[in-house]
Protein backbone atom coordinates (compact mmCIF):
# COMPACT_ATOMS: atom_id res chain seq x y z
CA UNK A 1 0.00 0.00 0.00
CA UNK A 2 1.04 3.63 -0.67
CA UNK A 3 -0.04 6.60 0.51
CA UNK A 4 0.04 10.10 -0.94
CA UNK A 5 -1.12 13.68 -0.16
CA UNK A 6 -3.50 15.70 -2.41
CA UNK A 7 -3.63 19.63 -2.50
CA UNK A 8 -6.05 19.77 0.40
CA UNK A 9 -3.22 17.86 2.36
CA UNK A 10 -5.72 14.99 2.62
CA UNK A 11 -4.04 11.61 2.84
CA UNK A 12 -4.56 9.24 0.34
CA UNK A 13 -4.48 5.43 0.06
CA UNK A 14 -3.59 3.18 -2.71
CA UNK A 15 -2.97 -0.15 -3.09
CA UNK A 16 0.24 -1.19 -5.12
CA UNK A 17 -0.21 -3.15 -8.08
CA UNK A 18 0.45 -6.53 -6.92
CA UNK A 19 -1.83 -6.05 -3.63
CA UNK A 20 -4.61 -4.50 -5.96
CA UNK A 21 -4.50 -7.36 -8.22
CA UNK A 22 -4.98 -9.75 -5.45
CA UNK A 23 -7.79 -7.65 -3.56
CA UNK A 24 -9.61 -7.22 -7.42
CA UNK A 25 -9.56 -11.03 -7.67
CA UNK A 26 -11.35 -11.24 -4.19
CA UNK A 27 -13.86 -8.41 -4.76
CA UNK A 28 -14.68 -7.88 -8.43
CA UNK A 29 -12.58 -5.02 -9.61
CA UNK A 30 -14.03 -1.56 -8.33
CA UNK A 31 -17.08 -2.91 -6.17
CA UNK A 32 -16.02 -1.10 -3.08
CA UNK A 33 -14.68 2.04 -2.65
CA UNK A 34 -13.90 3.54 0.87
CA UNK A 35 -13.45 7.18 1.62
CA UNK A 36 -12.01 8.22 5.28
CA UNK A 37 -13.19 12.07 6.41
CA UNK A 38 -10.72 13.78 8.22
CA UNK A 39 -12.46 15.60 11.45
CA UNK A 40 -12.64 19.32 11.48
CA UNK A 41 -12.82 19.35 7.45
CA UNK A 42 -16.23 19.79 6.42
CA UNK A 43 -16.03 21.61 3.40
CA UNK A 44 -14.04 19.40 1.45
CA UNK A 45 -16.00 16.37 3.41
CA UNK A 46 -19.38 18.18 2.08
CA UNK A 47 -17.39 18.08 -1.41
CA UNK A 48 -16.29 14.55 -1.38
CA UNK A 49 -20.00 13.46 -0.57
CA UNK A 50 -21.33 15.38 -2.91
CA UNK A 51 -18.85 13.57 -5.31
CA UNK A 52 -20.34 10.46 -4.54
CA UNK A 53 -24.09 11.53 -4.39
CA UNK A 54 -23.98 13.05 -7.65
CA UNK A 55 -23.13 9.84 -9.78
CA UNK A 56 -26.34 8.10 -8.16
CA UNK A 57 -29.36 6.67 -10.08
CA UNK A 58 -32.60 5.52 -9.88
CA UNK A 59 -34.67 5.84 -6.18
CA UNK A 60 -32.35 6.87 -4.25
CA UNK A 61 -32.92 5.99 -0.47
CA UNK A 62 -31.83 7.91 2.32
CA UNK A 63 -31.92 6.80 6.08
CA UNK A 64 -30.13 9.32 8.66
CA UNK A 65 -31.62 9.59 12.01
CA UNK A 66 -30.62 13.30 12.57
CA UNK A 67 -31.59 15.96 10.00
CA UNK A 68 -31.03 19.85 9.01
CA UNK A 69 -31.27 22.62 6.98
CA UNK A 70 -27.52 21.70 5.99
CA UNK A 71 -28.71 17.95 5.21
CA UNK A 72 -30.49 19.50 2.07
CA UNK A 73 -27.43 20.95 1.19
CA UNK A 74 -25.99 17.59 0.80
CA UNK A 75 -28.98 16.10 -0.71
CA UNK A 76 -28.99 18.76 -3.45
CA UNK A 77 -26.37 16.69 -5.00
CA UNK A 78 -28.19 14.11 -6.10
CA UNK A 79 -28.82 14.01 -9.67
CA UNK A 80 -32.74 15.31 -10.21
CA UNK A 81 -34.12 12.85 -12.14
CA UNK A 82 -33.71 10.61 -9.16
CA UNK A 83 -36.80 9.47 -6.90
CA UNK A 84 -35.26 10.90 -3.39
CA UNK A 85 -37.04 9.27 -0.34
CA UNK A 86 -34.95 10.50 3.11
CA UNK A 87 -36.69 8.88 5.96
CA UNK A 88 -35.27 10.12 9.59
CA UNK A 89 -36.15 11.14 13.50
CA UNK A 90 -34.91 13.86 15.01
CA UNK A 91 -33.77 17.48 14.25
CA UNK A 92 -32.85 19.91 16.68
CA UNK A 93 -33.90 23.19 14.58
CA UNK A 94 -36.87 24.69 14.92
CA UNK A 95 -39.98 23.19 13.24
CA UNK A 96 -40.69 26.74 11.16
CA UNK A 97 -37.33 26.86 10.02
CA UNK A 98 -37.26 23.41 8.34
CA UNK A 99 -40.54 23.16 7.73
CA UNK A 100 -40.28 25.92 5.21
CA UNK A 101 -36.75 24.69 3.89
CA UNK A 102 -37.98 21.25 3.22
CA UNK A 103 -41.18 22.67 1.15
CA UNK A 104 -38.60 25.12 -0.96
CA UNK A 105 -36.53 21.91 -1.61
CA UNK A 106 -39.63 19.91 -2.97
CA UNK A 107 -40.84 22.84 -5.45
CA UNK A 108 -37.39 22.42 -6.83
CA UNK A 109 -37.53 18.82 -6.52
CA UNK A 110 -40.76 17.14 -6.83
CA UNK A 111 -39.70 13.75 -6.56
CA UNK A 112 -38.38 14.00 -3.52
CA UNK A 113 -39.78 12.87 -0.05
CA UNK A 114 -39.60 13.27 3.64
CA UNK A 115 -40.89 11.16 5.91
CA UNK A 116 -40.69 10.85 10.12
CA UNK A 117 -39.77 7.34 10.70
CA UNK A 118 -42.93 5.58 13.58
CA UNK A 119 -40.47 4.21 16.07
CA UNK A 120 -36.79 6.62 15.71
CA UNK A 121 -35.52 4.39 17.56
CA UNK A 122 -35.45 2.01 14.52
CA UNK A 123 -32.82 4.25 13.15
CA UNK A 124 -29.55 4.30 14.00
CA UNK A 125 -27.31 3.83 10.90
CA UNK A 126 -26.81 6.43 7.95
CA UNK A 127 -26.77 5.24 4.72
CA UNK A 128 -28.03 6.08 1.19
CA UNK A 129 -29.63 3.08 -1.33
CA UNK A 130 -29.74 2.66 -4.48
CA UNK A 131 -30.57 -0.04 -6.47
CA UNK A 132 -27.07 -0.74 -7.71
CA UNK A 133 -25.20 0.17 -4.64
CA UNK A 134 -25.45 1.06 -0.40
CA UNK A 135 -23.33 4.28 0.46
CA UNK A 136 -22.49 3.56 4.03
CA UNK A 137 -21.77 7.00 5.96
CA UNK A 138 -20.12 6.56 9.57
CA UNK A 139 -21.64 10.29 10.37
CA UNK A 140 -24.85 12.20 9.18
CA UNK A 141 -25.28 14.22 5.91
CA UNK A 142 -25.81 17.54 7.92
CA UNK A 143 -22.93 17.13 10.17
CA UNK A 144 -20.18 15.35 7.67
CA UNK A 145 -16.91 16.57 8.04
CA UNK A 146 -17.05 17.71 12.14
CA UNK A 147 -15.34 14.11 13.37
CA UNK A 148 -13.38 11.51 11.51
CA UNK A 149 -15.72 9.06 9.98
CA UNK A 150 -15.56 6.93 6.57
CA UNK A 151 -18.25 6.51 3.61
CA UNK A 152 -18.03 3.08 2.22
CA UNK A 153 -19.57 2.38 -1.26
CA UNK A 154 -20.23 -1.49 -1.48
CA UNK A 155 -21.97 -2.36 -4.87
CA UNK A 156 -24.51 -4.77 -5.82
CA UNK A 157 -22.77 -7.50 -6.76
CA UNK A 158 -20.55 -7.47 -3.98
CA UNK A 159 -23.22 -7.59 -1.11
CA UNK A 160 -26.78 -8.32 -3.40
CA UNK A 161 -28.18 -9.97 -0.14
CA UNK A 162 -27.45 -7.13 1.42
CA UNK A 163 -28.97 -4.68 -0.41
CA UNK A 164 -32.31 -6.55 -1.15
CA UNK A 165 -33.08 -6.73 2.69
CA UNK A 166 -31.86 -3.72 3.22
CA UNK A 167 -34.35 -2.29 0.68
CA UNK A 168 -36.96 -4.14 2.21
CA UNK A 169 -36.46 -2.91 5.71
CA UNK A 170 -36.44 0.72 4.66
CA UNK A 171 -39.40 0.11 2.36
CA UNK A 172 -41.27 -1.21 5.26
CA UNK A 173 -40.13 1.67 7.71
CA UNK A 174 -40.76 4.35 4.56
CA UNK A 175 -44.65 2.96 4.38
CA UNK A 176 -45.38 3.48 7.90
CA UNK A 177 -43.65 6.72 8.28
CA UNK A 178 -45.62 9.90 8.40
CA UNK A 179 -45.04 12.82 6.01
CA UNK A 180 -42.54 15.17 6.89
C-alpha cells in the first residue's frame, strides 16, 4: 500500500499493483470504494459526498436519524431525475425553520420525499440506497466533516443480499412513516 497527499493535504491510500491485483480477484474489480473524512474538514468532506451523491441513479434511499437545513445541502447533490425518499427522527432546529426549507426543496424537486420514521428508535445507521449500490456514511449528511468518519460504497454484486433486505427494511419503515 502507498499513501500520498493531495492539495487539500488529505491523505490518500492506494494499493500497489500486486496487492490490488490480489484484492480485485477477491472483490470484483471496483465494487467497493472507501473514503475516510478527516475531522474538522467539512467543506471538502461536504465536497467529497457530494462527489459520490452526484453519480447516483434511480430511487435513491436515504436513512439518517438526525436531520437539518444543511442535510439539504448535501442532498442537493443528487442528480434530479432521481426518486429521493430520506426517511429520519430527530432534528434539533426549529420546526418553522425546516418546515419551510424542506417545502422550498420539494418545489425544486418534486420527486423527492420526507418522511418521520414511527419508532426513531429504529434508526440508527446512515446510509443512502440505491438499487445498484449502499453508500455507508459513519456520520450524518448535515454534520459530515465535524469528526473523523468513513463513507463506504459497497456495490450490488458485492453484497446483493445485502442490499435486497436492506431495501426491504427501509421500504417497510418508509410505508409506515408519516409525512414530513
Amino acid at each position: 500500500m502507498s499513501t500520498t497527499k493531495n492539495e487539500d493535504a488529505e491523505t490518500l491510500y492506494r494499493l500497489m499493483t500486486k496487492g490490488k491485483k490480489e484484492i480485485e480477484n477477491l472483490l470484483g474489480g471496483e465494487s467497493m470504494a472507501v473514503v475516510r473524512i478527516e475531522g474538522g474538514q467539512p467543506r471538502t468532506a461536504r465536497r467529497r459526498l457530494g462527489d459520490m451523491l452526484s453519480k447516483l441513479k434511480g430511487i435513491v434511499r436515504v436513512c439518517d436519524p438526525y436531520y437539518g437545513v444543511r442535510t439539504l445541502d448535501s442532498l442537493d447533490h443528487v442528480p434530479k431525475a432521481c426518486a429521493l425518499r430520506f426517511l429520519t427522527s430527530k432534528t434539533s432546529e426549529s420546526a418553522q425553520k425546516i418546515q419551510g426549507a424542506i417545502r422550498d426543496f420539494v418545489k425544486e424537486r418534486p420527486n423527492a420525499e420526507f418522511r418521520i420514521a414511527t419508532v426513531p428508535s429504529d434508526l440508527h445507521d446512515r446510509y443512502v440506497l440505491t438499487g445498484d449500490s449502499l453508500l455507508i456514511l459513519g456520520h450524518g449528511l448535515k454534520d459530515i466533516g465535524g469528526k473523523e468518519s468513513f463513507m463506504i460504497r459497497l456495490e450490488r454484486s458485492l453484497a446483493p443480499d445485502l442490499l435486497h433486505e436492506l431495501t426491504q427494511t427501509f421500504d417497510a419503515r418508509w410505508q409506515s412513516a408519516s409525512a414530513l
